[in-house]
N, C-alpha and C. Protein backbone atom coordinates (compact mmCIF):
# COMPACT_ATOMS: atom_id res chain seq x y z
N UNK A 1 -76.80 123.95 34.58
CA UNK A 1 -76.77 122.73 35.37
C UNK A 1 -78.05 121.90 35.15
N UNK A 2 -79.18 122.55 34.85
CA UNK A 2 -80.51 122.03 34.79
C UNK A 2 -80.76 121.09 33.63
N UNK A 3 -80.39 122.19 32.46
CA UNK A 3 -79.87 121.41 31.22
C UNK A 3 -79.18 119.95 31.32
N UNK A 4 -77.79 120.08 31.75
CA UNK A 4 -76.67 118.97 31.86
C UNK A 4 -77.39 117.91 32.96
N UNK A 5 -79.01 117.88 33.80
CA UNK A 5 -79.03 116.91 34.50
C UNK A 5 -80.19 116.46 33.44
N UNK A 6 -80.59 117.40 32.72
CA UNK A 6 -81.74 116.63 31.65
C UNK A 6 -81.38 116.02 30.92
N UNK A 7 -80.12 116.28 29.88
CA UNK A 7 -79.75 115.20 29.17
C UNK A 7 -78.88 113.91 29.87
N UNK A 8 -78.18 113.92 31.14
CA UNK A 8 -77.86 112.79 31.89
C UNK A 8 -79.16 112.10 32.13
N UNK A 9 -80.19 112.58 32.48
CA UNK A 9 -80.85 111.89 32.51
C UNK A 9 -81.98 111.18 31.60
N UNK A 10 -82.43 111.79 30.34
CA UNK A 10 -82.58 110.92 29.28
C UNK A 10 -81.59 110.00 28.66
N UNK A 11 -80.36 110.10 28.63
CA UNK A 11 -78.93 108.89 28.85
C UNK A 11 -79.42 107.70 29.39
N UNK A 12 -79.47 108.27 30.57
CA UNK A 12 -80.05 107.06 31.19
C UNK A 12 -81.32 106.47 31.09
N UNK A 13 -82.35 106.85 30.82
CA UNK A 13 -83.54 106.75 30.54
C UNK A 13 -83.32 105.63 29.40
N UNK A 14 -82.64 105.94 27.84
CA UNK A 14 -82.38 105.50 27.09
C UNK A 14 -81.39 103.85 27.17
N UNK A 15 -80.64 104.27 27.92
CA UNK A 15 -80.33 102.83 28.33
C UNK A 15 -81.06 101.95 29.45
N UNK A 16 -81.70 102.67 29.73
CA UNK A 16 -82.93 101.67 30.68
C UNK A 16 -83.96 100.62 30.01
N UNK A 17 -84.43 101.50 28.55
CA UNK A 17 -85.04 101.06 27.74
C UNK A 17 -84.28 100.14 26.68
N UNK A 18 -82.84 99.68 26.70
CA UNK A 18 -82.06 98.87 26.15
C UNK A 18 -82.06 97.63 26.65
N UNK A 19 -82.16 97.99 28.13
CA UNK A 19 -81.53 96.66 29.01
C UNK A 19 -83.00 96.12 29.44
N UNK A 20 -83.85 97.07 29.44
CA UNK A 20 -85.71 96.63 29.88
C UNK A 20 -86.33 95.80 29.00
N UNK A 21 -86.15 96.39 27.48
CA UNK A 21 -86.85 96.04 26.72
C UNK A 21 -88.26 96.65 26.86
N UNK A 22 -88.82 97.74 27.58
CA UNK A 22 -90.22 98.04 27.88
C UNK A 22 -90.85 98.76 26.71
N UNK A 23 -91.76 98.41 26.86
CA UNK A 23 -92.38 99.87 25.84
C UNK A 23 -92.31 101.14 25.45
N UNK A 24 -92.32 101.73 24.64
CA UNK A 24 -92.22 103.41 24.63
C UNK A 24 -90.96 103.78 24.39
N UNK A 25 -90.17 102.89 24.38
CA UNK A 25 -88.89 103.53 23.53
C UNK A 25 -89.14 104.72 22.61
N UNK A 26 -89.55 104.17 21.33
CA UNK A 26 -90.02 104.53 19.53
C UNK A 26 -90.12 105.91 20.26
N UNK A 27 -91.09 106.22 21.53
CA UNK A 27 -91.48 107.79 21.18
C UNK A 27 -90.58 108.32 21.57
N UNK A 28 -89.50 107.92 22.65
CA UNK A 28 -88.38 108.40 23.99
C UNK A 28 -87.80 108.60 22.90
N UNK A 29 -86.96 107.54 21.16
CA UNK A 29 -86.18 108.15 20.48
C UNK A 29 -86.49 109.25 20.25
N UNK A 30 -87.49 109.06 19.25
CA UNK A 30 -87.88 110.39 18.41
C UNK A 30 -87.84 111.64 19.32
N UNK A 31 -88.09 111.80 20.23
CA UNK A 31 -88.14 113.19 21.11
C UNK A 31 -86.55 113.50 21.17
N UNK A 32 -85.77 112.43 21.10
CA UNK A 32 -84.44 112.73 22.44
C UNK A 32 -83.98 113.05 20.97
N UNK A 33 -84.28 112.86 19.52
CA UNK A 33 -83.46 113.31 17.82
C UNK A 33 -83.88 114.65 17.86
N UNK A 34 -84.98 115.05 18.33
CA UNK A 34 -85.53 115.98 17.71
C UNK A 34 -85.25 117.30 18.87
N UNK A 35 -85.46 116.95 19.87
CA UNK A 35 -84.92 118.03 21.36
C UNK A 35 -82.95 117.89 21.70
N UNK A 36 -83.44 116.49 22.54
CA UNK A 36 -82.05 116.72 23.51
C UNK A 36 -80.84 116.33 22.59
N UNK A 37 -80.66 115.55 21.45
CA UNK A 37 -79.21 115.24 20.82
C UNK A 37 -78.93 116.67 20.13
N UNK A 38 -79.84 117.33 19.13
CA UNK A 38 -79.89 118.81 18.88
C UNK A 38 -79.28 119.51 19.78
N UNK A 39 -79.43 119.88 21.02
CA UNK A 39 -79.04 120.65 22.57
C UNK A 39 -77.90 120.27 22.64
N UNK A 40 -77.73 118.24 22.85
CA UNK A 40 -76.17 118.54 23.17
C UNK A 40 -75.35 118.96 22.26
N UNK A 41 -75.76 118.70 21.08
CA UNK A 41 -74.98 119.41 20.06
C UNK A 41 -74.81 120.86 19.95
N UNK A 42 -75.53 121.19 20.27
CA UNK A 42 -75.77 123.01 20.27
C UNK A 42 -74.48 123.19 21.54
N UNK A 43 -74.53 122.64 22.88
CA UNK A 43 -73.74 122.97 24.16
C UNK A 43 -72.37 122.25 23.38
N UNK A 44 -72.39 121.41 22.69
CA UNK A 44 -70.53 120.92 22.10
C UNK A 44 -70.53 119.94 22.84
N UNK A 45 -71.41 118.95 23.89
CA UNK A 45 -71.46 117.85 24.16
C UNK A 45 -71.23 116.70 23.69
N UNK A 46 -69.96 116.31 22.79
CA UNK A 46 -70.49 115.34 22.18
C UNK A 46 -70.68 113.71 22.82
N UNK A 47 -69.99 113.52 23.44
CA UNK A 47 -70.02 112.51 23.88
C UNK A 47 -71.46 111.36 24.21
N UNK A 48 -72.25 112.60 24.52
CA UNK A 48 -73.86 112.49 25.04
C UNK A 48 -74.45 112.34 24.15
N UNK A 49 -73.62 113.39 23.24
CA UNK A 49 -74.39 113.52 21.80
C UNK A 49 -74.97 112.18 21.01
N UNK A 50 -73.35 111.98 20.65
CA UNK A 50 -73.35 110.37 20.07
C UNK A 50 -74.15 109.07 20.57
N UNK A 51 -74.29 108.89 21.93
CA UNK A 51 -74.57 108.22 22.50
C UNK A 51 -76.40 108.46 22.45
N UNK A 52 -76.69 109.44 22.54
CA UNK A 52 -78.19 109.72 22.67
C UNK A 52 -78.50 109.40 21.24
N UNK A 53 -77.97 109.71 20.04
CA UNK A 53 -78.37 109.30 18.95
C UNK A 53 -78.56 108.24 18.37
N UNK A 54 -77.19 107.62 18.73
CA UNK A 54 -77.43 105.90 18.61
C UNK A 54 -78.04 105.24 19.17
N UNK A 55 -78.74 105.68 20.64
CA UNK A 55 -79.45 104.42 20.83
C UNK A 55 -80.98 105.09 20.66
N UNK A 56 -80.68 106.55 20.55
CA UNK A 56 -82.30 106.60 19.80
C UNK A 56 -82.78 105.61 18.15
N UNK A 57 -81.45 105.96 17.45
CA UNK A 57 -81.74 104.85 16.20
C UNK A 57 -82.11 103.65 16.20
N UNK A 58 -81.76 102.76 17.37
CA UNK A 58 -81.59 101.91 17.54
C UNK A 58 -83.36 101.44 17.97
N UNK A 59 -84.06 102.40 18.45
CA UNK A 59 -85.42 102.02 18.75
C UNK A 59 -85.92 102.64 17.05
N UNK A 60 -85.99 103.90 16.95
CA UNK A 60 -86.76 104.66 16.08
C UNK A 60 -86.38 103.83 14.08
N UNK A 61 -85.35 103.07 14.51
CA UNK A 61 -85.09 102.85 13.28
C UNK A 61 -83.89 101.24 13.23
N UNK A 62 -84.91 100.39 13.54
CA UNK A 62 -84.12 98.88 14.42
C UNK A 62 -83.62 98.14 13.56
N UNK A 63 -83.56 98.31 12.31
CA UNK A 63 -83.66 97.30 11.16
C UNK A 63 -82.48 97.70 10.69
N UNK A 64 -81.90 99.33 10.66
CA UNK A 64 -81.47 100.20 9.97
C UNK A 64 -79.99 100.02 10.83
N UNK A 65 -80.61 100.00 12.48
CA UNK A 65 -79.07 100.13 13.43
C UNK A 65 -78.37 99.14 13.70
N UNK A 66 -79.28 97.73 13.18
CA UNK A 66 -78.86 96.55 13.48
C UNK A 66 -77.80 95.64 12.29
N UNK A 67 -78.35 96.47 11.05
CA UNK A 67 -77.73 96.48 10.07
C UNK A 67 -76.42 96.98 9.66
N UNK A 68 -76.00 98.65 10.20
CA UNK A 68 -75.24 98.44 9.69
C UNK A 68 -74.12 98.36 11.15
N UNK A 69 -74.66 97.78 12.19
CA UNK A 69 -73.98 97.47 13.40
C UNK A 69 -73.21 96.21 13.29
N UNK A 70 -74.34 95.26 12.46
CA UNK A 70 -73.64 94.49 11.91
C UNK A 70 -72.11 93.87 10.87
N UNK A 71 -72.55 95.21 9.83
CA UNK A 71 -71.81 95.35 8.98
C UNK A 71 -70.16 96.01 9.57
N UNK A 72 -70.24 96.43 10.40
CA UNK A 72 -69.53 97.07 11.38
C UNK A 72 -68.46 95.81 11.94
N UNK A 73 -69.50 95.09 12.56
CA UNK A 73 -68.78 93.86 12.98
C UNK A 73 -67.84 92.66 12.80
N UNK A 74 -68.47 92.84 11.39
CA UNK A 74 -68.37 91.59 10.40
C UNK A 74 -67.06 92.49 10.01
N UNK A 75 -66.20 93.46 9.70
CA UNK A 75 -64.93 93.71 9.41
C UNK A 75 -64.33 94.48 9.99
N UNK A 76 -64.70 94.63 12.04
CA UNK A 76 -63.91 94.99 12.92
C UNK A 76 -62.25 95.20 13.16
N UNK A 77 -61.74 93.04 12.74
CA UNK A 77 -60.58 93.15 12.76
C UNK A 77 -59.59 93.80 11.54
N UNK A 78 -60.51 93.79 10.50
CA UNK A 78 -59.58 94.20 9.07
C UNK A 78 -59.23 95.92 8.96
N UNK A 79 -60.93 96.44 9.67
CA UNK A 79 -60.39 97.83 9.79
C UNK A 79 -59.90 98.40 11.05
N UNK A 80 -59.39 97.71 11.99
CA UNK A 80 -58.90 98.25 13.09
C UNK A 80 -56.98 98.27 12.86
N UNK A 81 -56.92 97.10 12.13
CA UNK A 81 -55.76 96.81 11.55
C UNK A 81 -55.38 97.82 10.64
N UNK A 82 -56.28 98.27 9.57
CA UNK A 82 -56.36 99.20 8.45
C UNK A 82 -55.61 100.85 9.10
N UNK A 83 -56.62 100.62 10.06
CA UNK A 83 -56.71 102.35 10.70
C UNK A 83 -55.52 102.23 11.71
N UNK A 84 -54.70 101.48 12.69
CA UNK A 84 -53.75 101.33 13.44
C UNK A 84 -52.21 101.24 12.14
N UNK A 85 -52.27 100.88 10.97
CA UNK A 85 -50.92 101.14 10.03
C UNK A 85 -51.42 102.46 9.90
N UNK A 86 -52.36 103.05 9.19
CA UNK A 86 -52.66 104.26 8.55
C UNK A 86 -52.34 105.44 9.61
N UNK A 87 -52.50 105.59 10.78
CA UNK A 87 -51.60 106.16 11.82
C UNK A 87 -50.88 106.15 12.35
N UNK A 88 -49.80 104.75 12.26
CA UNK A 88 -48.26 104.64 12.15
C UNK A 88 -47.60 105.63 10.95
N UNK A 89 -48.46 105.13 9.88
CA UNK A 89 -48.00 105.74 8.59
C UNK A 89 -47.84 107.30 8.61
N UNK A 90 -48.91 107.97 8.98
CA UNK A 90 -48.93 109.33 9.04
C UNK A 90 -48.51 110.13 10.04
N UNK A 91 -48.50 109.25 11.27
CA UNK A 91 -47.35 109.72 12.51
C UNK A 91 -46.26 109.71 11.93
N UNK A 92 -45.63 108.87 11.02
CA UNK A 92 -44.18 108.91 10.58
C UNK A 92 -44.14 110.21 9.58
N UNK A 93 -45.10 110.26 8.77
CA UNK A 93 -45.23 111.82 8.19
C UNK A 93 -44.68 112.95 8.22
N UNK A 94 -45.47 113.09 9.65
CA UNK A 94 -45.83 114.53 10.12
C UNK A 94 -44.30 114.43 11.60
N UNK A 95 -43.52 113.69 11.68
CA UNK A 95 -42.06 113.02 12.24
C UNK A 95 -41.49 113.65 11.28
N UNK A 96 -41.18 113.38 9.95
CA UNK A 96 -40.66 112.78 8.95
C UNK A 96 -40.15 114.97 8.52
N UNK A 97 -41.31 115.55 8.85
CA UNK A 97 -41.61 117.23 8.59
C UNK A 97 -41.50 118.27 9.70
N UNK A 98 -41.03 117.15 10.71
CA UNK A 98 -40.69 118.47 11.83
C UNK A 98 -41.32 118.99 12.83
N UNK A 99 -43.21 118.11 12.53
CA UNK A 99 -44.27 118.37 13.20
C UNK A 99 -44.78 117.82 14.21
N UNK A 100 -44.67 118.13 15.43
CA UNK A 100 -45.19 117.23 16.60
C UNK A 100 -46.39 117.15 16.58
N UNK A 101 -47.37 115.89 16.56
CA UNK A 101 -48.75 116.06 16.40
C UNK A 101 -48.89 114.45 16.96
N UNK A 102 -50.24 114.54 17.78
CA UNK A 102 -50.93 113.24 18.22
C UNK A 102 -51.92 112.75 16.99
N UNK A 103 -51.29 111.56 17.07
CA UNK A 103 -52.22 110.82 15.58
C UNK A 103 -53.11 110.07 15.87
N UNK A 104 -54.42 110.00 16.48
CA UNK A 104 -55.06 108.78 16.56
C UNK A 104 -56.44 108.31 15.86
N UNK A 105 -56.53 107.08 15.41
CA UNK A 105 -57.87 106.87 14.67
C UNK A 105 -59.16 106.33 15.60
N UNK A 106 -60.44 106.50 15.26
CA UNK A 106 -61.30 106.01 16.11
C UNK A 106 -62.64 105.97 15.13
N UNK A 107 -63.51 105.30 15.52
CA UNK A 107 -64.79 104.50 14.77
C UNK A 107 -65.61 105.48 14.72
N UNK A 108 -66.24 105.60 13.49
CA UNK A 108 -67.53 106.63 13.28
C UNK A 108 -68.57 105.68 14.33
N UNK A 109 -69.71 106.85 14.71
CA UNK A 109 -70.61 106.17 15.00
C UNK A 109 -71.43 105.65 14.63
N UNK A 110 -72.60 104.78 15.12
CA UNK A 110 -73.92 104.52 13.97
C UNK A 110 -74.95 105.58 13.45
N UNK A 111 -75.17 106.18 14.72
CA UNK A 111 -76.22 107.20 13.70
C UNK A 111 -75.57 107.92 12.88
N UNK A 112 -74.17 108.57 12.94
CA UNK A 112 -73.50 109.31 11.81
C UNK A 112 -73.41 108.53 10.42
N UNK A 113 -73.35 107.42 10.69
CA UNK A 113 -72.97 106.63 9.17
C UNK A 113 -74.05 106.37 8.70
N UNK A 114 -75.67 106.06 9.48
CA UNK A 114 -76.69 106.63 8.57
C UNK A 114 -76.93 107.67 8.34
N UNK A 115 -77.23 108.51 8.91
CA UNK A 115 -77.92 110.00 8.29
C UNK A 115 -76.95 110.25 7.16
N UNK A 116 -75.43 110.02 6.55
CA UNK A 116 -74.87 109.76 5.73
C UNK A 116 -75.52 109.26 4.22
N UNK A 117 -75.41 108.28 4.96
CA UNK A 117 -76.51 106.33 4.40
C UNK A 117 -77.56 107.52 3.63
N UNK A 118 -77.89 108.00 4.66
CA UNK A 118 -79.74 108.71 4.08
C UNK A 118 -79.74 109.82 3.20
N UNK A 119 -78.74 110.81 3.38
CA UNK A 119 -78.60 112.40 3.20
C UNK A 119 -78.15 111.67 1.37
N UNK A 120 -77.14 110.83 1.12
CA UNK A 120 -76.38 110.63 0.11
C UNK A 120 -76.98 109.73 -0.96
N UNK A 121 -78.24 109.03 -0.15
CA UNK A 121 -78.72 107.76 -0.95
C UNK A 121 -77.31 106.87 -1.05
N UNK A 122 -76.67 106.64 -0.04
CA UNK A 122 -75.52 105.58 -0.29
C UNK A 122 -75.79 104.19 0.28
N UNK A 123 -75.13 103.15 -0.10
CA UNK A 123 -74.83 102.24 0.78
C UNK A 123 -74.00 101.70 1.56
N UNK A 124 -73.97 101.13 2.74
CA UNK A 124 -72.72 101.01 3.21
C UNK A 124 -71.33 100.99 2.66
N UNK A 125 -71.19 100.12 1.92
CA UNK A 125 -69.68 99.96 1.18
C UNK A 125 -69.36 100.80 0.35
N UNK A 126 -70.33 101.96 0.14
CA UNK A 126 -70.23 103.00 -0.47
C UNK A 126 -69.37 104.46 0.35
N UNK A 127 -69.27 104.03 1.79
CA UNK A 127 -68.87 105.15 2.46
C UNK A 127 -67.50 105.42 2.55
N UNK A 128 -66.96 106.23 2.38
CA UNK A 128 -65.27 106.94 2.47
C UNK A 128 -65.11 106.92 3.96
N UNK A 129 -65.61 107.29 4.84
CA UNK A 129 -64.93 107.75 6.06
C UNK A 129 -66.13 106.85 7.27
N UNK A 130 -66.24 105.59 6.69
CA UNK A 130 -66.23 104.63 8.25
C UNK A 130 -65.04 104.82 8.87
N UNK A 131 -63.67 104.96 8.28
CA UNK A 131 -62.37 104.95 9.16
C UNK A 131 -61.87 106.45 9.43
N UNK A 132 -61.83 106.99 10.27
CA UNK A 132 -61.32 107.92 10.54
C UNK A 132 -60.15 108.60 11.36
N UNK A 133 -59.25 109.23 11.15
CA UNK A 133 -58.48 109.43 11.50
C UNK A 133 -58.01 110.69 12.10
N UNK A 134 -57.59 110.99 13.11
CA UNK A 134 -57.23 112.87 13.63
C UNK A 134 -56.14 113.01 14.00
N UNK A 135 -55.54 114.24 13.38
CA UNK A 135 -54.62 114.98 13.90
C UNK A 135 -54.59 116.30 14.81
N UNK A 136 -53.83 116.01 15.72
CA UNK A 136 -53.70 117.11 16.76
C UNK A 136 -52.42 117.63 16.80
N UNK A 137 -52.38 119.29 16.42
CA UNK A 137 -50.99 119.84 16.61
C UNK A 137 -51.09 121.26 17.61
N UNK A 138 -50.09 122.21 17.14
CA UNK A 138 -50.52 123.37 18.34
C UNK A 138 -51.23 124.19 18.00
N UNK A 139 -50.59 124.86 16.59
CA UNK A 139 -51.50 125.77 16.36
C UNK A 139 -52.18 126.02 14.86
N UNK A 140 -52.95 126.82 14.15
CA UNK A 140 -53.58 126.85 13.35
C UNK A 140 -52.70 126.64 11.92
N UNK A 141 -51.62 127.51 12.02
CA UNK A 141 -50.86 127.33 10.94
C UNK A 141 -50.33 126.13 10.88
N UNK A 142 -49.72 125.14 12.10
CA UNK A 142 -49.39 123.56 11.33
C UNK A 142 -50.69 122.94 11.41
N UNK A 143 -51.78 123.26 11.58
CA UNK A 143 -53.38 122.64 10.59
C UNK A 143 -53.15 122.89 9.15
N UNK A 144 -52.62 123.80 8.55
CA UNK A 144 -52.82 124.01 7.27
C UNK A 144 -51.26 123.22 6.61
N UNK A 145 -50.08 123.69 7.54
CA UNK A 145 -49.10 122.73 7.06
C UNK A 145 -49.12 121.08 7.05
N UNK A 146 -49.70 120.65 7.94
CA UNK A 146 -49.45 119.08 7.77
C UNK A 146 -51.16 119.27 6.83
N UNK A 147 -51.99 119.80 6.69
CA UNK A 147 -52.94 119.76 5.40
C UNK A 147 -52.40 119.61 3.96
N UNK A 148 -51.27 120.33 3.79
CA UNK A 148 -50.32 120.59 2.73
C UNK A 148 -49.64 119.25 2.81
N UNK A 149 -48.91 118.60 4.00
CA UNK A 149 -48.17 117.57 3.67
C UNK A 149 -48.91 116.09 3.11
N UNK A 150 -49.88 116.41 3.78
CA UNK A 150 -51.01 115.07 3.32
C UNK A 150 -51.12 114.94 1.73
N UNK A 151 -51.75 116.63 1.84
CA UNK A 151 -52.32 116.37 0.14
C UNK A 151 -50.74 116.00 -0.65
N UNK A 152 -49.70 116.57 -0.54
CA UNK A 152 -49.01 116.02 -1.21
C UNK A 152 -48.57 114.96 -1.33
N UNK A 153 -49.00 113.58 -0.27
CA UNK A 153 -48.13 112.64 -0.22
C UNK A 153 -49.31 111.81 -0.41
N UNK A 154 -50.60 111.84 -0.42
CA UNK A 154 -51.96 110.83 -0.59
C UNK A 154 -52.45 111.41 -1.23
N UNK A 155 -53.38 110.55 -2.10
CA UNK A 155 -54.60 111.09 -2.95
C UNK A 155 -55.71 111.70 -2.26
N UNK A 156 -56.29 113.05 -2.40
CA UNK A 156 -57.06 113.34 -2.31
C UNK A 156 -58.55 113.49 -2.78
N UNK A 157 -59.51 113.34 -1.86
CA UNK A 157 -61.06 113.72 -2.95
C UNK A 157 -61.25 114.88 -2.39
N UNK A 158 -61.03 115.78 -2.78
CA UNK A 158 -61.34 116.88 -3.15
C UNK A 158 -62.80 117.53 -2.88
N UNK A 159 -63.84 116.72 -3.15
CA UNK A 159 -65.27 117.09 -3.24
C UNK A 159 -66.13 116.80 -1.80
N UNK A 160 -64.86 115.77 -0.63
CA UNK A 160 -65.09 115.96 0.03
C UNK A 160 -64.63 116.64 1.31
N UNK A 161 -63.98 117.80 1.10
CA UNK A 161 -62.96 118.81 1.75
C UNK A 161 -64.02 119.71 2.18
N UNK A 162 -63.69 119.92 4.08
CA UNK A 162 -64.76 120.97 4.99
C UNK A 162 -63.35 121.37 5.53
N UNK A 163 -63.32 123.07 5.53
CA UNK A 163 -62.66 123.87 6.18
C UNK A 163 -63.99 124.42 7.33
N UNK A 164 -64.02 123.91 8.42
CA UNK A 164 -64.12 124.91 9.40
C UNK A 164 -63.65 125.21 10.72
N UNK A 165 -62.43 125.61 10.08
CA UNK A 165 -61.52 126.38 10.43
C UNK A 165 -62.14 128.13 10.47
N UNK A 166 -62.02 128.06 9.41
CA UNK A 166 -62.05 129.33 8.33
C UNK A 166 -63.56 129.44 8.47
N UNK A 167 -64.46 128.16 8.90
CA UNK A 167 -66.15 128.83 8.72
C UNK A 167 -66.08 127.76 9.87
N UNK A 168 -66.24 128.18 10.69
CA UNK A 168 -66.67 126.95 12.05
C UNK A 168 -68.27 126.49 12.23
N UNK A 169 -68.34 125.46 12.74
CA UNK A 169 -70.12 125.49 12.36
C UNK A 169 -70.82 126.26 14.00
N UNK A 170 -72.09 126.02 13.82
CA UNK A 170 -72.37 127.20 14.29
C UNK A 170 -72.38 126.87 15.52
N UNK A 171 -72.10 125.75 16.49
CA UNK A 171 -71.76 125.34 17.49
C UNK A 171 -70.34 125.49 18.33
N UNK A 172 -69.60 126.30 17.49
CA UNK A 172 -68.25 127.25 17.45
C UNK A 172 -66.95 125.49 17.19
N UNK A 173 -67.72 124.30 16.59
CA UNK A 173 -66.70 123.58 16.20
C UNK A 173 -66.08 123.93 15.30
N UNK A 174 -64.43 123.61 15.11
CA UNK A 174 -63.57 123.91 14.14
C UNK A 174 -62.62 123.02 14.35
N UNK A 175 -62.15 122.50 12.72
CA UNK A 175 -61.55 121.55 12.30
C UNK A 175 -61.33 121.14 10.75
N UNK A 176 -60.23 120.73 10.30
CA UNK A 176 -60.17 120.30 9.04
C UNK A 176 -60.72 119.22 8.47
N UNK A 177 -61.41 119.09 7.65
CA UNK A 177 -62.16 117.60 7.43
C UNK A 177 -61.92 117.27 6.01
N UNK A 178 -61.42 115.79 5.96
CA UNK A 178 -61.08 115.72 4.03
C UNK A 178 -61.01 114.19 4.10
N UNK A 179 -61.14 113.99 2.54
CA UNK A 179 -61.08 112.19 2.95
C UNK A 179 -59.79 111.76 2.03
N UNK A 180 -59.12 111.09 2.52
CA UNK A 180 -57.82 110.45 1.75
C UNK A 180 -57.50 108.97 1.58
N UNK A 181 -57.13 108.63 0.53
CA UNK A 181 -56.96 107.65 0.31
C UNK A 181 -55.19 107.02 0.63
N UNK A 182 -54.92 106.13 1.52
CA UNK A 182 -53.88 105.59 2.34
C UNK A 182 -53.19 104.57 1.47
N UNK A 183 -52.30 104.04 1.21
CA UNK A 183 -51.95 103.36 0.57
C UNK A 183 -51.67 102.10 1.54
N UNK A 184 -52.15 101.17 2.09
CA UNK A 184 -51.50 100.33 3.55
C UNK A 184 -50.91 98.75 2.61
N UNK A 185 -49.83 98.64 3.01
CA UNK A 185 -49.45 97.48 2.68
C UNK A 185 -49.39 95.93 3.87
N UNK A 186 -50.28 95.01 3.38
CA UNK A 186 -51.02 94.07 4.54
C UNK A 186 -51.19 92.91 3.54
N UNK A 187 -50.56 91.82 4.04
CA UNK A 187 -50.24 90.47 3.55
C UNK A 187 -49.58 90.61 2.30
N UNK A 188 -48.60 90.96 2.05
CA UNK A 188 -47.92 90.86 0.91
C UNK A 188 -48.80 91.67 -0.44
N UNK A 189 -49.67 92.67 -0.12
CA UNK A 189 -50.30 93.71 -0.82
C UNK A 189 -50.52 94.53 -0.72
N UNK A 190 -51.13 95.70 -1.27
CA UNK A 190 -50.89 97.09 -1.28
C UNK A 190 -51.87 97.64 -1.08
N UNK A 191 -53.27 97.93 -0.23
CA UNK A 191 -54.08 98.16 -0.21
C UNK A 191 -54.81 99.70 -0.07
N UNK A 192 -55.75 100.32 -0.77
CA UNK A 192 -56.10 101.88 -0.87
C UNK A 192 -57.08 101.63 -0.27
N UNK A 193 -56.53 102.77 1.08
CA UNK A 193 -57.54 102.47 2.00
C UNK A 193 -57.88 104.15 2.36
N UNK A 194 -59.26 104.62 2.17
CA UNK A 194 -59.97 105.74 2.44
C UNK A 194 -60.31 106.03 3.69
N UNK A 195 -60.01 107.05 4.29
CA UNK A 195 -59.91 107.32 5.70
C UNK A 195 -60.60 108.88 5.43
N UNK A 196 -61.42 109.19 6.68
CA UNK A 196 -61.64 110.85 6.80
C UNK A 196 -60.48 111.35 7.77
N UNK A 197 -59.84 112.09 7.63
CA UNK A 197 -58.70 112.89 8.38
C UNK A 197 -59.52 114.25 8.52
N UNK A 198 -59.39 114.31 9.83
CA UNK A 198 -59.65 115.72 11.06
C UNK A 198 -58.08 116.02 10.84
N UNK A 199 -57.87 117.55 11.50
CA UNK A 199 -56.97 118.21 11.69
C UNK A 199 -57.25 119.76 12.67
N UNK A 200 -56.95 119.52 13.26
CA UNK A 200 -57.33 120.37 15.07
C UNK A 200 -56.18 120.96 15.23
N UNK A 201 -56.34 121.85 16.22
CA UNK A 201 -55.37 122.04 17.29
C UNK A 201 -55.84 121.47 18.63
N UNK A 202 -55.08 121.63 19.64
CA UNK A 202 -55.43 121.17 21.15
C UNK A 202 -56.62 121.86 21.65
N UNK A 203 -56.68 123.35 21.54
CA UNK A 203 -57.81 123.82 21.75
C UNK A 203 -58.83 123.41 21.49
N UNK A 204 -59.08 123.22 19.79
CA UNK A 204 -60.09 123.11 18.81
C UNK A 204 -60.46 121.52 19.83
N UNK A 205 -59.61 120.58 19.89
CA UNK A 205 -59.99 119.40 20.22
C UNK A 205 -60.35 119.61 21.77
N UNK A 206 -60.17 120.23 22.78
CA UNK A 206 -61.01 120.27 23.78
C UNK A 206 -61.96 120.54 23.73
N UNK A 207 -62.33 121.66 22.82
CA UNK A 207 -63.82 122.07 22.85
C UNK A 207 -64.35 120.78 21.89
N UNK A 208 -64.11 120.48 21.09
CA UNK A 208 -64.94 119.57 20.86
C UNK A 208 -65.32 118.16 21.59
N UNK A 209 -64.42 117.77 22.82
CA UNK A 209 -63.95 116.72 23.53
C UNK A 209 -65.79 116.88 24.43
């Protein structure tokens, strides 16, 4: 409990220093990267997680969060559009095979798409999985079957395929992770559109919730 009121309350701390503008942010990030986003990650917090990271970036590294927050912005409507067919598409799929599964897509965050940015030496338009996409079914074996139906029906990269499932990380998350390329057809064209696809069960996705 002591824990869960320390990181609520650097949360808040952190957005105090958003809406203040006061001093001392720079050090409040760096502590809350290096202690409390670590912790919530360690407890499977993510929600806190995300949130403590991004707006630590956002002091510790302003140039960097504003940038690609920007970049973010500037093609909101094209990839919300992108990622809302691409989970029509693959809801009809995994329909199409017998498989009841919740399909929904949702936005990487900012600090994830740098430390990316950083770990890869990439640049933005360089990234596969700004769009992401998850599947939720019941149990472990249709994780690996609608895994099977994907790869057969989209291109796969290969080099970027995480089973942990089979090796969970050490925060006991588990999930399928791979990046695929979508084929979406939008204004009278055919567009290849790269998405990261999760693949859970209900469990797997509470604990990570």
């Amino acid at each position: 409990r002591v824990v869960l009121l320390k990181l609520a309350s650097r949360l808040q701390t952190l957005r105090w220093f958003v809406s203040s503008q006061a001093p001392g942010a720079v050090e409040f990030g760096e502590e809350t990267l290096a202690v409390y986003a670590p912790l919530a990650n360690r407890l499977g917090i993510w929600q806190i997680k995300w949130e403590l990271e991004d707006l630590s970036l956002r002091f510790t590294h302003p140039a960097e969060y504003h940038q690609i927050a920007a970049e973010l912005d500037e093609s909101r409507e094209e990839r919300l559009e992108f990622m809302a067919l691409a989970v029509k598409k693959i809801q009809a799929l995994m329909a199409s095979h017998g498989i009841q599964a919740e399909v929904s897509g949702r936005p990487k965050h900012i600090y994830s798409i740098w430390k990316k940015m950083q770990r890869k030496h990439l640049r933005f338009d360089q990234l596969f999985d700004v769009r992401a996409v998850r599947i939720i079914v019941e149990t472990v074996e249709q994780c690996y079957e609608a895994l099977s139906i994907v790869q057969e029906h989209f291109t796969v990269l290969s080099k970027e395929y995480d089973d942990y499932i089979a090796n969970p990380k050490p925060n006991g998350y588990r999930s399928l992770h791979l990046i695929l390329e979508v084929p979406i057809f939008l204004s009278e064209r055919t567009v290849p559109v790269r998405i990261e696809l999760q693949l859970r069960t209900i469990a797997m996705d509470f604990w990570a919730s």
